[in-house]
N, C-alpha and C. Protein backbone atom coordinates (compact mmCIF):
# COMPACT_ATOMS: atom_id res chain seq x y z
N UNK A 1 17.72 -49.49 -126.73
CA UNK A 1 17.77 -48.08 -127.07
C UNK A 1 18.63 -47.32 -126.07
N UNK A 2 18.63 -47.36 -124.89
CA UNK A 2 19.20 -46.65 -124.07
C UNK A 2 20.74 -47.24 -123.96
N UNK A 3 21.28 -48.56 -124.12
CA UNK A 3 22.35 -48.59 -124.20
C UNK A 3 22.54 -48.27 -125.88
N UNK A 4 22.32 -47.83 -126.56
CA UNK A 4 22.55 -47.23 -128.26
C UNK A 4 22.72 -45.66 -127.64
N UNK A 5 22.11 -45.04 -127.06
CA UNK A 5 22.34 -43.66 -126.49
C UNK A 5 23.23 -43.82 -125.65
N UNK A 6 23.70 -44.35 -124.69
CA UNK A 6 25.11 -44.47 -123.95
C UNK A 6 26.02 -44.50 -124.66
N UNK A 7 26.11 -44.83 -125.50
CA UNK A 7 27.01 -45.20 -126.21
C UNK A 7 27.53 -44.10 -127.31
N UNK A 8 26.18 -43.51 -127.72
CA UNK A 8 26.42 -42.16 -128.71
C UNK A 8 26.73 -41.15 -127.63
N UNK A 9 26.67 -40.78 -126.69
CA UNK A 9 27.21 -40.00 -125.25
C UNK A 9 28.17 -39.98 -124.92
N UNK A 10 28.49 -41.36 -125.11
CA UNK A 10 30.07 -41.47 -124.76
C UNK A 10 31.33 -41.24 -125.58
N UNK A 11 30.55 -41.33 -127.00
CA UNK A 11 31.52 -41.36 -127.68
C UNK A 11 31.70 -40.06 -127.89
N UNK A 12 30.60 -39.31 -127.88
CA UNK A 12 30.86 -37.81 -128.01
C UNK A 12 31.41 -36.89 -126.93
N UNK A 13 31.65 -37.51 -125.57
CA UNK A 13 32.40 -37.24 -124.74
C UNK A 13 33.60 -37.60 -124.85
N UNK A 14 33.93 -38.76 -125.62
CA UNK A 14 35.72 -39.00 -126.47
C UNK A 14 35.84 -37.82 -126.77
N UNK A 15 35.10 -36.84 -127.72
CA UNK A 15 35.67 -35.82 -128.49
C UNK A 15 35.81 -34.33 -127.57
N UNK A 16 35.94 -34.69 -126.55
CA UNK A 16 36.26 -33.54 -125.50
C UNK A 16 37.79 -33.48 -125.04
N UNK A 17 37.84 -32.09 -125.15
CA UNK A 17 39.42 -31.81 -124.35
C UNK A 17 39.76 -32.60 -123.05
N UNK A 18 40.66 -32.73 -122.27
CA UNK A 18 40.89 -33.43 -120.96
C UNK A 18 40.51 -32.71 -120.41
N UNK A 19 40.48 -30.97 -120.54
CA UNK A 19 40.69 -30.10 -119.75
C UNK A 19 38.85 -30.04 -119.46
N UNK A 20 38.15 -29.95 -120.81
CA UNK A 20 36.73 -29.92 -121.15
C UNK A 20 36.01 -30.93 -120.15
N UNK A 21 36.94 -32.49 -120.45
CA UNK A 21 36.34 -33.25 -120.02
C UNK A 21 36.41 -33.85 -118.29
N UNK A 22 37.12 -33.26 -117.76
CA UNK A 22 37.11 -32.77 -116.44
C UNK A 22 35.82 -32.10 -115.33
N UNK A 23 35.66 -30.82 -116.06
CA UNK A 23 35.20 -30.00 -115.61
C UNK A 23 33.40 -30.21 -116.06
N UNK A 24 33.25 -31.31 -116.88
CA UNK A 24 31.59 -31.66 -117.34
C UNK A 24 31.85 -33.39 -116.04
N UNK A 25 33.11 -33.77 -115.98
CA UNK A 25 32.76 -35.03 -115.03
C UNK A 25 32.74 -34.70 -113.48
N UNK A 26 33.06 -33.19 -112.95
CA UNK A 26 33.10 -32.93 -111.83
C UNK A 26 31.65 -32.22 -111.62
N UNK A 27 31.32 -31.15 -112.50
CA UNK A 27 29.86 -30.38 -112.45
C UNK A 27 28.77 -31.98 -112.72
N UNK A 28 28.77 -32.45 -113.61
CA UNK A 28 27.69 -33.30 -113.67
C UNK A 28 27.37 -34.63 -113.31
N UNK A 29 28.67 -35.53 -112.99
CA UNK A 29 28.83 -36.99 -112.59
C UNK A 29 29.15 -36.72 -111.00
N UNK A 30 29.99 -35.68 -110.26
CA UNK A 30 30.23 -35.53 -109.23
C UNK A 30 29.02 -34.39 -108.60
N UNK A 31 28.54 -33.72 -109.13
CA UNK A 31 27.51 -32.63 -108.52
C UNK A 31 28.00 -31.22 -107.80
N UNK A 32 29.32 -31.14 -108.21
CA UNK A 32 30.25 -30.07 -107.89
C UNK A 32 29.93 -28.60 -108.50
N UNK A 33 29.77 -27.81 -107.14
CA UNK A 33 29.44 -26.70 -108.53
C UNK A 33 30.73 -25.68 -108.70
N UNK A 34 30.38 -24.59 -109.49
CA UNK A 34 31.66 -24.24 -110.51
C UNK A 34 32.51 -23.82 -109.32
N UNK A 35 32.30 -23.05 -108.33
CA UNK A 35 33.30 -22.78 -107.30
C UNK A 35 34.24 -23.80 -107.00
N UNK A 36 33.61 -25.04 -106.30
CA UNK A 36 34.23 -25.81 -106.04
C UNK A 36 35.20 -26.56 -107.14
N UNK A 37 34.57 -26.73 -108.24
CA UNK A 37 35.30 -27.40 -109.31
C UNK A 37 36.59 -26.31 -109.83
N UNK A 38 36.48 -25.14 -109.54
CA UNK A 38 37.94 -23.98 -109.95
C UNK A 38 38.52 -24.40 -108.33
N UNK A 39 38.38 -24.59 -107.42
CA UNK A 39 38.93 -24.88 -106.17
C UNK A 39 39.84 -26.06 -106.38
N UNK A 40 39.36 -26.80 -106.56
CA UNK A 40 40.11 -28.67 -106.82
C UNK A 40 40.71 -28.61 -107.98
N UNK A 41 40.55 -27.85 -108.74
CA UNK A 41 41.51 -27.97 -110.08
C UNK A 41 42.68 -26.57 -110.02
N UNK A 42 42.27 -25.51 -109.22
CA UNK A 42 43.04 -24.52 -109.22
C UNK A 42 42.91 -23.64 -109.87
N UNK A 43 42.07 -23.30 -111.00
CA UNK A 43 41.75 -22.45 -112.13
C UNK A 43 40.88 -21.62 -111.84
N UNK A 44 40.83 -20.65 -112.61
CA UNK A 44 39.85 -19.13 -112.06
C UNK A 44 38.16 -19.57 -112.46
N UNK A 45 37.44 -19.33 -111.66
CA UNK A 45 36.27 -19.64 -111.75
C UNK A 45 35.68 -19.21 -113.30
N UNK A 46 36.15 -18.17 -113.82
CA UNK A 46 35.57 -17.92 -115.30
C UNK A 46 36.60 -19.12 -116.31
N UNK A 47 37.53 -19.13 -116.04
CA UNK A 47 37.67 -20.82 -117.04
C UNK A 47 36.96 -22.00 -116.52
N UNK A 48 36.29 -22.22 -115.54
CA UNK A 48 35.82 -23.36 -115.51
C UNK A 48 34.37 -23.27 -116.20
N UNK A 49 33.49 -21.65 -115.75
CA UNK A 49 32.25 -21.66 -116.83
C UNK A 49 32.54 -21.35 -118.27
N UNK A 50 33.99 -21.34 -118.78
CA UNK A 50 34.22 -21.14 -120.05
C UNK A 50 34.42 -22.52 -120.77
N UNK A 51 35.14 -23.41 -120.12
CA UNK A 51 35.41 -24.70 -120.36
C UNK A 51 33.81 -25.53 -120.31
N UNK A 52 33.39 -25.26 -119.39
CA UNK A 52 31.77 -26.01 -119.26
C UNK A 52 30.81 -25.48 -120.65
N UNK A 53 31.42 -24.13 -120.83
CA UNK A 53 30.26 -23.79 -122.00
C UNK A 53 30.62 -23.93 -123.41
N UNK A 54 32.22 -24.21 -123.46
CA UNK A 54 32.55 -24.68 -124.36
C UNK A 54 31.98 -25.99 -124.75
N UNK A 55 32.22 -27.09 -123.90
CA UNK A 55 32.15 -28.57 -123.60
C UNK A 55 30.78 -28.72 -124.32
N UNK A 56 29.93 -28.16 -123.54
CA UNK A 56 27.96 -28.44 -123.58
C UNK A 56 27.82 -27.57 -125.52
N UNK A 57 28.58 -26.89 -125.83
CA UNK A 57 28.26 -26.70 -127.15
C UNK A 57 28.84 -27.16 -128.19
N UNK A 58 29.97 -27.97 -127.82
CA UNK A 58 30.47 -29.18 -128.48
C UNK A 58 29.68 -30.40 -128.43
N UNK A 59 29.05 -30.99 -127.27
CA UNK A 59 28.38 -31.94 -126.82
C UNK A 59 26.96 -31.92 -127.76
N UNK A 60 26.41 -31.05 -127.91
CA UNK A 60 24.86 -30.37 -128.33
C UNK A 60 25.43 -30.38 -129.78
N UNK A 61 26.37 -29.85 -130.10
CA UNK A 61 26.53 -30.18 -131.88
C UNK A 61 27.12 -32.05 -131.89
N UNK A 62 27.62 -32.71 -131.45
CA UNK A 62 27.38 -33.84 -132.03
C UNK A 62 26.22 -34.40 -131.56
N UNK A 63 25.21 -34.40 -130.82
CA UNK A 63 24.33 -35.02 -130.41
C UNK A 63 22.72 -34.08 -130.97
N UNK A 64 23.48 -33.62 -131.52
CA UNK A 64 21.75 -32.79 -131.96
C UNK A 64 21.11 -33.55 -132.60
N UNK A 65 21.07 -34.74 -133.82
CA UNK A 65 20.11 -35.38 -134.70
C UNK A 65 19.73 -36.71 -133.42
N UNK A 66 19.82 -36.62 -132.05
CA UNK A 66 19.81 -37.58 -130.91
C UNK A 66 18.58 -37.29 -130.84
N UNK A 67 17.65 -38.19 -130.63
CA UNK A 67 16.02 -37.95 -130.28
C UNK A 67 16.10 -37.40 -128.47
């Protein structure tokens, strides 16, 4: 089961922008928070919580029928 959910995770992380998918692997796989993550990428701190809130409501619509 849990590698069947890795797997539906991941794939729904395929369907993320580069830009999307950046900024969900630095906040959540690295533990970076949004300051730092607009710091290392260079971008204004409101695109990085725009990109993150984009990302997580893309993420949440393919994974919603996910137990």
């Amino acid at each position: 089961a849990a590698a069947q959910t890795d797997a539906r995770v991941n794939a729904a992380l395929s369907n993320l922008s580069e830009e999307q998918m950046r900024v969900v692997e630095l906040s959540f796989y690295r533990e970076k928070a949004h300051g730092e993550i607009a710091e290392l990428l260079q971008i204004p701190l409101g695109t990085v919580k725009s990109r993150l809130r984009l990302a997580m409501g893309k993420l949440r619509s393919l994974l919603k029928d996910m137990p």
